[in-house]
C-alpha atoms as a PDB file:
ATOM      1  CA  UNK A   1       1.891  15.298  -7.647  1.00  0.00           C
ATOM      2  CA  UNK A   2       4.306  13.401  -5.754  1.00  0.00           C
ATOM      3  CA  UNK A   3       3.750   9.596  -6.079  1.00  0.00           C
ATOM      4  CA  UNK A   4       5.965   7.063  -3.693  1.00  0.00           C
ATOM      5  CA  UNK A   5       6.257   3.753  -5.153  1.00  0.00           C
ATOM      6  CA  UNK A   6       6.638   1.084  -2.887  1.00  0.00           C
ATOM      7  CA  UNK A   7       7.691  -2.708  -3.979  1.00  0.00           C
ATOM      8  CA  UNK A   8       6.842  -5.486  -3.140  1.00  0.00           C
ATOM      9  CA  UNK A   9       9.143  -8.708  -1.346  1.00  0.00           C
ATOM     10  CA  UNK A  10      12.293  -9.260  -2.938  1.00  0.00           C
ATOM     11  CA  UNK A  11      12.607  -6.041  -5.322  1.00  0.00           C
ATOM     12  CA  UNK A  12      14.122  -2.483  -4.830  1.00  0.00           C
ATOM     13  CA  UNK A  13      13.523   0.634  -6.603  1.00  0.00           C
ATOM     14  CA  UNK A  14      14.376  -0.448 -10.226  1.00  0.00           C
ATOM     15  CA  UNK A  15      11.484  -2.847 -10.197  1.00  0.00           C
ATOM     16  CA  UNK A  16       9.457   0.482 -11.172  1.00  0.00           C
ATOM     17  CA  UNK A  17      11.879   1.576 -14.079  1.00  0.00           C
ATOM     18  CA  UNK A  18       9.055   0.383 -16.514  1.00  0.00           C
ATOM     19  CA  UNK A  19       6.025   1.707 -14.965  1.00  0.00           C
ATOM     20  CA  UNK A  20       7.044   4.903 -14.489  1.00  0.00           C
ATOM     21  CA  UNK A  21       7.472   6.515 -18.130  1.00  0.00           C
ATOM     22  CA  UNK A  22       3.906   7.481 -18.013  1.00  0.00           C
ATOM     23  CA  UNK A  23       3.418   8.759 -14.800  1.00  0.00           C
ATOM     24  CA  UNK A  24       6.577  11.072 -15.859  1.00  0.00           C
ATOM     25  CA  UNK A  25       5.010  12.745 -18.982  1.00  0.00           C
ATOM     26  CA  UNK A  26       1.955  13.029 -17.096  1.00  0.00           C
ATOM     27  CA  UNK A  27       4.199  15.904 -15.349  1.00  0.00           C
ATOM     28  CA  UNK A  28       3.962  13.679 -12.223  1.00  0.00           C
ATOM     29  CA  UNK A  29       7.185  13.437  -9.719  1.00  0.00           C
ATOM     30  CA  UNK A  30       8.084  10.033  -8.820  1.00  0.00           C
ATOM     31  CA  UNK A  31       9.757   8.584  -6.361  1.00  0.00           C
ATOM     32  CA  UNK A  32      10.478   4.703  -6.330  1.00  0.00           C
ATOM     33  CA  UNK A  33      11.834   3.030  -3.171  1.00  0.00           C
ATOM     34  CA  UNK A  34      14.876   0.781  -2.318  1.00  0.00           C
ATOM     35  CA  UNK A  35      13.873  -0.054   1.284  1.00  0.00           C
ATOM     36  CA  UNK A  36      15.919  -0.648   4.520  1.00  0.00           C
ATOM     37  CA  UNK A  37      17.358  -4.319   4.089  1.00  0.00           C
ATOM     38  CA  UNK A  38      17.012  -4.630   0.087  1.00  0.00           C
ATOM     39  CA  UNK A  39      19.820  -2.340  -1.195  1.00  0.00           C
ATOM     40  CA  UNK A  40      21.721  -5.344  -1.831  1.00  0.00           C
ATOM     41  CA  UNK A  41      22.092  -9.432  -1.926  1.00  0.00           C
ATOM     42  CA  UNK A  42      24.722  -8.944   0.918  1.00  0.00           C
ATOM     43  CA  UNK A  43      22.681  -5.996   2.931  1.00  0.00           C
ATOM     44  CA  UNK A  44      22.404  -6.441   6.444  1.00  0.00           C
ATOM     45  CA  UNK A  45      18.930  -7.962   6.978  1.00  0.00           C
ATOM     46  CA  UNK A  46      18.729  -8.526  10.968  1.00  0.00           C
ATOM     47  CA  UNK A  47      16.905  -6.429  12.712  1.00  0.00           C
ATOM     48  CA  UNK A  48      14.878  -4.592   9.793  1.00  0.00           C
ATOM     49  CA  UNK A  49      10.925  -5.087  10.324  1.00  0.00           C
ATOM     50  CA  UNK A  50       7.909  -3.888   8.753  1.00  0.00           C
ATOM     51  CA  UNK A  51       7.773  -0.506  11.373  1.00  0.00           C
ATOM     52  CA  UNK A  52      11.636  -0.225   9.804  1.00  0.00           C
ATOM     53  CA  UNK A  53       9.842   0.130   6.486  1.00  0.00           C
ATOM     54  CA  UNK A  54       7.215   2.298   7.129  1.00  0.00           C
ATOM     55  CA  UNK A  55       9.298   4.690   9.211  1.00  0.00           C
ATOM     56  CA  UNK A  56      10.986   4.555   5.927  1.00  0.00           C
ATOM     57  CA  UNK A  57       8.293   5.509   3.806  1.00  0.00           C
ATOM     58  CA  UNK A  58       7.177   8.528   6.567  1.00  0.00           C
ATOM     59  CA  UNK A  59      10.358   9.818   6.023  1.00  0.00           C
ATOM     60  CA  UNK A  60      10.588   9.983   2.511  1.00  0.00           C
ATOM     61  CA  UNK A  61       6.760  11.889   2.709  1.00  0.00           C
ATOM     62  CA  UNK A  62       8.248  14.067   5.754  1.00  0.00           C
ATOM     63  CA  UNK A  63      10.671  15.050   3.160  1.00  0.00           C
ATOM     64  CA  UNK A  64       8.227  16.365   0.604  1.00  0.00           C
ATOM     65  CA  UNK A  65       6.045  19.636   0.489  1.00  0.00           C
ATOM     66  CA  UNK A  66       2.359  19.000   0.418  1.00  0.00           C
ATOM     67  CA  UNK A  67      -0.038  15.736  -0.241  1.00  0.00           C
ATOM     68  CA  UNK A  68       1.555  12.552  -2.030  1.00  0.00           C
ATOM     69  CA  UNK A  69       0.219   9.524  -3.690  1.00  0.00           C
ATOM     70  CA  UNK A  70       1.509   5.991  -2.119  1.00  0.00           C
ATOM     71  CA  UNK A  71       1.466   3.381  -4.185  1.00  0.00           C
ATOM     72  CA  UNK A  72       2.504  -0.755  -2.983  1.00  0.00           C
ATOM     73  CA  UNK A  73       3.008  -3.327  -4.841  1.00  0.00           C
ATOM     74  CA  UNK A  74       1.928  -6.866  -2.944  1.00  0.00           C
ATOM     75  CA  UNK A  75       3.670  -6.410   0.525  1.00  0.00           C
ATOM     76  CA  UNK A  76       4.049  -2.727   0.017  1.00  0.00           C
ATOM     77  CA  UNK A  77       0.887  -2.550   0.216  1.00  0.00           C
ATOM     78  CA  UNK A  78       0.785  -3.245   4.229  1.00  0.00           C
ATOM     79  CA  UNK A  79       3.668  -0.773   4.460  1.00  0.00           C
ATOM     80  CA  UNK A  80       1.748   2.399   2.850  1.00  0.00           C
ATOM     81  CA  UNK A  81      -1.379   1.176   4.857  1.00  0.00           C
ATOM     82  CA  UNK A  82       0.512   2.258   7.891  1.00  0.00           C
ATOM     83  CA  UNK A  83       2.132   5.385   6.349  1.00  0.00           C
ATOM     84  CA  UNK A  84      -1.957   6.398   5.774  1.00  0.00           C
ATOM     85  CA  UNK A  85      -1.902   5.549   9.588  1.00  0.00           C
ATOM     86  CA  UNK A  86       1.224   7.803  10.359  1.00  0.00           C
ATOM     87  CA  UNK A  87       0.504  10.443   8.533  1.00  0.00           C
ATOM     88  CA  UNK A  88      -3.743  10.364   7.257  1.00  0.00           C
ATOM     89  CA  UNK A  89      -3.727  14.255   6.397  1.00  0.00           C
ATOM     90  CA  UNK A  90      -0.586  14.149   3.912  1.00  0.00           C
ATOM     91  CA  UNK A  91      -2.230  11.142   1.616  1.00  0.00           C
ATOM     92  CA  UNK A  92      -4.378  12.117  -0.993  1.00  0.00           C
ATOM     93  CA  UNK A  93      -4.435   8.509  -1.953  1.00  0.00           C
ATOM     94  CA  UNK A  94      -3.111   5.183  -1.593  1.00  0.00           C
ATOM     95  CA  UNK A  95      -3.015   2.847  -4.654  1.00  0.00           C
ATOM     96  CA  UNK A  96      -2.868  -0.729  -3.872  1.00  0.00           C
ATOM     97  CA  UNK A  97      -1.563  -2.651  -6.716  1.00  0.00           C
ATOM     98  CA  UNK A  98      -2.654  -6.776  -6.074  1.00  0.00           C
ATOM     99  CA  UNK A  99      -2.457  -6.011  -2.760  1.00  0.00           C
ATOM    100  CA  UNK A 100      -4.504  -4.462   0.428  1.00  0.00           C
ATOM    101  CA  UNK A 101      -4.726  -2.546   3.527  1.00  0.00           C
ATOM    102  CA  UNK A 102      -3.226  -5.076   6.614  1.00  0.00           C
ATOM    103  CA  UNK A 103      -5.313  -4.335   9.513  1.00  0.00           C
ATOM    104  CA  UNK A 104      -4.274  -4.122  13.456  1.00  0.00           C
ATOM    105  CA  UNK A 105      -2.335  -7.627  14.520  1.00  0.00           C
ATOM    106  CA  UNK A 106      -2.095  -8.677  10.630  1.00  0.00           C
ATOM    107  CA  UNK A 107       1.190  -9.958   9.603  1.00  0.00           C
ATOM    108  CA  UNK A 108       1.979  -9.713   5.677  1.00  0.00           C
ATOM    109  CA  UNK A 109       2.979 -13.678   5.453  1.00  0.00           C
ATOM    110  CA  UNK A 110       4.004 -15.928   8.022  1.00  0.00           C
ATOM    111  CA  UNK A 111       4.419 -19.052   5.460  1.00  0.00           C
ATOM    112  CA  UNK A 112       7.419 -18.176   3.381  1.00  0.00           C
ATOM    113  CA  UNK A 113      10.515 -20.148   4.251  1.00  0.00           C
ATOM    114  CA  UNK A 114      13.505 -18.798   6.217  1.00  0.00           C
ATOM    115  CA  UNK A 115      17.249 -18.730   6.045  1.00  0.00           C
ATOM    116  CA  UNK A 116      18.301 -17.052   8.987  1.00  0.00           C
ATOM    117  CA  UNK A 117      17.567 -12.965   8.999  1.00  0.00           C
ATOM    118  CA  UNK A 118      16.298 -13.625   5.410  1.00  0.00           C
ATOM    119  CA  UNK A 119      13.201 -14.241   3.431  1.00  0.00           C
ATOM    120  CA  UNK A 120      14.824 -15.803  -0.108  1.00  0.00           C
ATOM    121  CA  UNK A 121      12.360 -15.837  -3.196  1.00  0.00           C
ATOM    122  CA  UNK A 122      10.724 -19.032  -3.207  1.00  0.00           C
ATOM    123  CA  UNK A 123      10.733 -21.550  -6.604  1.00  0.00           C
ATOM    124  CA  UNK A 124       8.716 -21.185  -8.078  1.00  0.00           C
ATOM    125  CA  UNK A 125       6.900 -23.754  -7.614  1.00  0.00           C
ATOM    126  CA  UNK A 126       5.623 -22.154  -4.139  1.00  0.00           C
ATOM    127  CA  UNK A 127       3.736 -20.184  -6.171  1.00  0.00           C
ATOM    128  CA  UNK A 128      -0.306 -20.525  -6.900  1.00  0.00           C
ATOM    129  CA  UNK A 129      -0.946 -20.650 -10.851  1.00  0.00           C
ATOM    130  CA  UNK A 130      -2.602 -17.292  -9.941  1.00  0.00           C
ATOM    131  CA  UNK A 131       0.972 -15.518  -9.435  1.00  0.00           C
ATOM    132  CA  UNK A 132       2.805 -16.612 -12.359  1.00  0.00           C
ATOM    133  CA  UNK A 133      -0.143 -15.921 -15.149  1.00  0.00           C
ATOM    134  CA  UNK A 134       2.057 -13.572 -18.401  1.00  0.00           C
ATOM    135  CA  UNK A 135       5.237 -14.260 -16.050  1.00  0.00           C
ATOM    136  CA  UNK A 136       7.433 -16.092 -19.276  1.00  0.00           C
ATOM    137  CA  UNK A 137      10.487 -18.177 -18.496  1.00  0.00           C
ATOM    138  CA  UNK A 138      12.636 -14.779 -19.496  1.00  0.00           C
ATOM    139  CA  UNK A 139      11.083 -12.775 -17.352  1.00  0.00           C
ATOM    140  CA  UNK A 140      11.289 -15.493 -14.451  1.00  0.00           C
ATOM    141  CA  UNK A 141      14.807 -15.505 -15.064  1.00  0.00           C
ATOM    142  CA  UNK A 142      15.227 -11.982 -15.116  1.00  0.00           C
ATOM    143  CA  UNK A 143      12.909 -11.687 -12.011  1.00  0.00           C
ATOM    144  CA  UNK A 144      15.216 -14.272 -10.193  1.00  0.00           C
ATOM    145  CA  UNK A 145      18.227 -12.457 -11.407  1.00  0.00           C
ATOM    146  CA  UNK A 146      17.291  -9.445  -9.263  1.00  0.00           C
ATOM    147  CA  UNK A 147      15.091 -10.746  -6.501  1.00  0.00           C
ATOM    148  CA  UNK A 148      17.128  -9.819  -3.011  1.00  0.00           C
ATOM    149  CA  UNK A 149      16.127 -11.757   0.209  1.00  0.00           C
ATOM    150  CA  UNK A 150      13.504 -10.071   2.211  1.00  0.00           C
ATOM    151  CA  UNK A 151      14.222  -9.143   5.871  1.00  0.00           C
ATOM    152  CA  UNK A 152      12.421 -11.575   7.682  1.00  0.00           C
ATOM    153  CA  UNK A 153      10.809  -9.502  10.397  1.00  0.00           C
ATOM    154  CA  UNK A 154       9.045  -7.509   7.574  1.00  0.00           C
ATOM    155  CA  UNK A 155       7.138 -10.778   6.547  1.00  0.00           C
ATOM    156  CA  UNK A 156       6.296 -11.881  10.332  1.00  0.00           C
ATOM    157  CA  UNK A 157       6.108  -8.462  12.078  1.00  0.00           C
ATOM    158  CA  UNK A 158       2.576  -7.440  13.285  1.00  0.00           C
ATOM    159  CA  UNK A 159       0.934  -4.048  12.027  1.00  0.00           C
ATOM    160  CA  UNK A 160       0.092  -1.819  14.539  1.00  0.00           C
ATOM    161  CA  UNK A 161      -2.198   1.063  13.643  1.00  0.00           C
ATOM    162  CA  UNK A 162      -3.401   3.861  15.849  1.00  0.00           C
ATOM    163  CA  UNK A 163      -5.876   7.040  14.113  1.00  0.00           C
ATOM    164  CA  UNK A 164      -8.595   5.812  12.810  1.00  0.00           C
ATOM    165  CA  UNK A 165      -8.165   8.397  10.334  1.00  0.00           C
ATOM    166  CA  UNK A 166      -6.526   6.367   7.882  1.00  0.00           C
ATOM    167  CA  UNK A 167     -10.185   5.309   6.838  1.00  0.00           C
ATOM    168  CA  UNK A 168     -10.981   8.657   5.585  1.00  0.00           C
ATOM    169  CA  UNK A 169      -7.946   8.199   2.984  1.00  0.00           C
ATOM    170  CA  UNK A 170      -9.331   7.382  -0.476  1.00  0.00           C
ATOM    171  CA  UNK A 171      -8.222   4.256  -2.212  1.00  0.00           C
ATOM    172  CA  UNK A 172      -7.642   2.694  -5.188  1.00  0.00           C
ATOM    173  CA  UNK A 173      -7.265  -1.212  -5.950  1.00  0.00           C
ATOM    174  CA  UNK A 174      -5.374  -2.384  -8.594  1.00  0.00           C
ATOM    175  CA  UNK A 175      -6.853  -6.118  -8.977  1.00  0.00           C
ATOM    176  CA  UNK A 176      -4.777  -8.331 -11.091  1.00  0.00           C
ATOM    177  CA  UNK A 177      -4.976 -11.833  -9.946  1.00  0.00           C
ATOM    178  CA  UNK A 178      -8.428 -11.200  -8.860  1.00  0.00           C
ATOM    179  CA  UNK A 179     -10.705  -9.559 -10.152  1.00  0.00           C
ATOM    180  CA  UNK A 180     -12.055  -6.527  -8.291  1.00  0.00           C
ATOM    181  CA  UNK A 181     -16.157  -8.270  -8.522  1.00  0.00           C
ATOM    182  CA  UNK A 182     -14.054 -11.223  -6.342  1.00  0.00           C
ATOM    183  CA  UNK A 183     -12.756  -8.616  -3.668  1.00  0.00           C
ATOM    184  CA  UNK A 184     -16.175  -7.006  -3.395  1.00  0.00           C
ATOM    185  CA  UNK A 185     -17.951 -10.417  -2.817  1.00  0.00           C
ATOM    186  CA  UNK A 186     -15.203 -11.368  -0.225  1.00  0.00           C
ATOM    187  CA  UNK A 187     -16.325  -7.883   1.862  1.00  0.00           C
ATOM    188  CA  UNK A 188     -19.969  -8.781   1.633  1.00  0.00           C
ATOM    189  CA  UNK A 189     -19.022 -12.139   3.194  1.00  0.00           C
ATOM    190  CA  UNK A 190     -16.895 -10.675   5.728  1.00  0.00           C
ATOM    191  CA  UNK A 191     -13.802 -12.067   4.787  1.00  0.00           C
ATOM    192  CA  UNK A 192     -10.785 -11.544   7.087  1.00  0.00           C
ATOM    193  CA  UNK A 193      -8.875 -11.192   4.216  1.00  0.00           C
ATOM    194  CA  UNK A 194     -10.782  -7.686   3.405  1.00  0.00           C
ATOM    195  CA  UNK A 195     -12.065  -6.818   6.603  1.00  0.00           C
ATOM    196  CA  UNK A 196      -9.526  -3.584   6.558  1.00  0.00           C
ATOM    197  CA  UNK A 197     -10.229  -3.029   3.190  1.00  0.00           C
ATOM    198  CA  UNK A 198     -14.409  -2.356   4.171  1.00  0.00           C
ATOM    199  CA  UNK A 199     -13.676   0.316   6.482  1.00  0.00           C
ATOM    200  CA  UNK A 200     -11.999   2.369   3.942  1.00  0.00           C
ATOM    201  CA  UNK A 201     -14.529   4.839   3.304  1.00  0.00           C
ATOM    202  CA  UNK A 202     -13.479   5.593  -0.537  1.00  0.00           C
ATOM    203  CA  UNK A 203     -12.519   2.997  -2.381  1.00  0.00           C
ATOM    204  CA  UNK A 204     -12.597   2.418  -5.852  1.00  0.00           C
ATOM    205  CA  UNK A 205     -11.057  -0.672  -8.554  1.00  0.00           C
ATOM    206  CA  UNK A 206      -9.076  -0.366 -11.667  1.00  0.00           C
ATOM    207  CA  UNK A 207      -9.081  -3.945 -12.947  1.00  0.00           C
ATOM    208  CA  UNK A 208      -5.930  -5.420 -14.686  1.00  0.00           C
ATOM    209  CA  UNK A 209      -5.875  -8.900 -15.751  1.00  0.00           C
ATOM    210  CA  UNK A 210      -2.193 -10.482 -15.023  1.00  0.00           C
ATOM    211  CA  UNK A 211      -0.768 -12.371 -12.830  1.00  0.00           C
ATOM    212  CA  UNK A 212       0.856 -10.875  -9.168  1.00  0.00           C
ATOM    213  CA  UNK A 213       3.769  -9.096 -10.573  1.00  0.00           C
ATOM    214  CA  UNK A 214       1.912  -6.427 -13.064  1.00  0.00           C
ATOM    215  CA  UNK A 215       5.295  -3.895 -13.071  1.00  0.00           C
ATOM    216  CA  UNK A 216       6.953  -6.936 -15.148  1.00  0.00           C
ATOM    217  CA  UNK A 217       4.064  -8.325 -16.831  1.00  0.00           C
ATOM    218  CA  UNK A 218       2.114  -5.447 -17.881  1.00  0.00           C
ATOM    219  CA  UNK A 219       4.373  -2.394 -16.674  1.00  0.00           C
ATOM    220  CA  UNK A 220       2.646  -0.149 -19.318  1.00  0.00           C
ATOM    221  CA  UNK A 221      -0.457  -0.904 -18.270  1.00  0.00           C
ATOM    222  CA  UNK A 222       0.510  -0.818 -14.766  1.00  0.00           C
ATOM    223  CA  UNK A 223       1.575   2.430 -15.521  1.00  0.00           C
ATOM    224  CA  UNK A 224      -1.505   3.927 -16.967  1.00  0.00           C
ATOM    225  CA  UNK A 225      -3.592   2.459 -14.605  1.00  0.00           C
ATOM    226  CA  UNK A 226      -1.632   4.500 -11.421  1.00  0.00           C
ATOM    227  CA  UNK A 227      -2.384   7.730 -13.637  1.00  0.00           C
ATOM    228  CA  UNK A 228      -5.553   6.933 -13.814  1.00  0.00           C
ATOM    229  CA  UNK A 229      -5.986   6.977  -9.734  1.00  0.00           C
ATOM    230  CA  UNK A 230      -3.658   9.696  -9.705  1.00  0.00           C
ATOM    231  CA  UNK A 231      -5.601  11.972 -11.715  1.00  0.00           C
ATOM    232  CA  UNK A 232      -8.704  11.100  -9.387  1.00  0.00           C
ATOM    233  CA  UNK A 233      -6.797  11.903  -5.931  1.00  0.00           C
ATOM    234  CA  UNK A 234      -7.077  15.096  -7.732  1.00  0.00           C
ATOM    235  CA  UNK A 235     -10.982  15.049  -7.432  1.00  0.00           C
ATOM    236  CA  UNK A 236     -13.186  15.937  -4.779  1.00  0.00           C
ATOM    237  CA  UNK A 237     -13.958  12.436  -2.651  1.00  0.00           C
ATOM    238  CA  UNK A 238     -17.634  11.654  -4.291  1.00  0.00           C
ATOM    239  CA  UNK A 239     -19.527   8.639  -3.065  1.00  0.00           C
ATOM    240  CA  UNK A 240     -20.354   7.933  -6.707  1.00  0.00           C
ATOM    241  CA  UNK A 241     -16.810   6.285  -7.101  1.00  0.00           C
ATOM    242  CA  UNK A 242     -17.107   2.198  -6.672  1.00  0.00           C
END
């Protein structure tokens, strides 16, 4: 199976290098991401939105032979949402990893502070106790180290989605700062915040306790827990999955 990683804000392709072991001996084909805007601290960042990354992310699956796996990682997750939009009948699953389908007029986060064209990672500080849980001081560091500013106009950008189809791809939610019993009581309720998320047809939860970034905090755990969706995007939907 192909599988399409997707990060989150501030991290390219490497981000993945410890998840991924594995998904490899699994036999599985990966393919992490650098997207438009984040090859570099000094890339060109005006101009780059969130359709910019999902065209991205259509490409790369226009580029492959038969059904893939998307996975994203916090913001990524928005972005594969509306690759499942662009292209429903090439996903044989989408693996959301502390992070959720953005519905029609969504934006991923209007609150982070600017500097011009970019999105800089916050202090930490910004962040809710929630995020940081297993994040150490070396791995902040490291994290910090790497981070490269996020185009703005993927952050403030509206999603636009168009085939209801993208319902009928099956799901998987990777719950780490919440647990997946949380998310399920926040679609009973109605919550905005899941409102996408209860129109997905086939969903099911892989809980995995640790704070927002799991790929640095628990990236062989991370790992396992994509092969574990994986090998179900393999199965026949069945309305037995929760």
């Amino acid at each position: 199976m192909d599988i399409i990683l997707v990060p989150g804000f501030w991290l390219d392709a490497s981000s993945w290098e410890e998840v991924t072991p594995p998904l490899e001996a699994a036999g599985h084909t990966v393919h992490p991401l650098t997207l438009p805007g984040l090859e570099s601290p000094d890339a060109p960042r005006a101009g780059i939105g969130l359709r910019t990354h999902i065209d991205a992310v259509v490409a790369k699956v226009d580029s492959l032979e038969g059904n893939v796996v998307l996975v994203g990682h916090s913001g990524g997750g928005a972005i594969i949402h509306g690759v499942a939009d662009a292209r429903p009948g090439r996903v044989a699953r989408a693996i959301y990893v502390d992070s959720g389908p953005l519905g029609e007029g969504g934006v991923i986060n209007d609150e982070l502070p600017e500097d011009g064209d970019d999105i800089p990672l916050p202090p930490w500080e910004a962040f809710e106790d929630e995020d940081l849980v297993d994040l150490t001081d070396d791995l902040k560091a490291a994290f910090r180290t790497r981070a490269i500013p996020e185009p703005k106009g993927v952050a403030l950008d509206q999603q636009h989605l168009s085939d209801v189809r993208r319902y009928d791809v099956p799901a998987t939610i990777i719950a780490c700062q919440f647990p997946s019993s949380l998310l399920k009581e926040w679609m009973d309720a109605g919550h905005p915040f899941t409102a996408e998320l209860a129109r997905i047809r086939d969903v099911d939860y892989i809980d995995l306790p640790t704070g927002h970034w799991p790929q640095f905090t628990k990236p062989k755990e991370l790992g396992e827990a994509i092969l574990t969706a994986v090998e179900r995007a393999k199965q026949p939907p069945t309305s037995a999955l929760t």
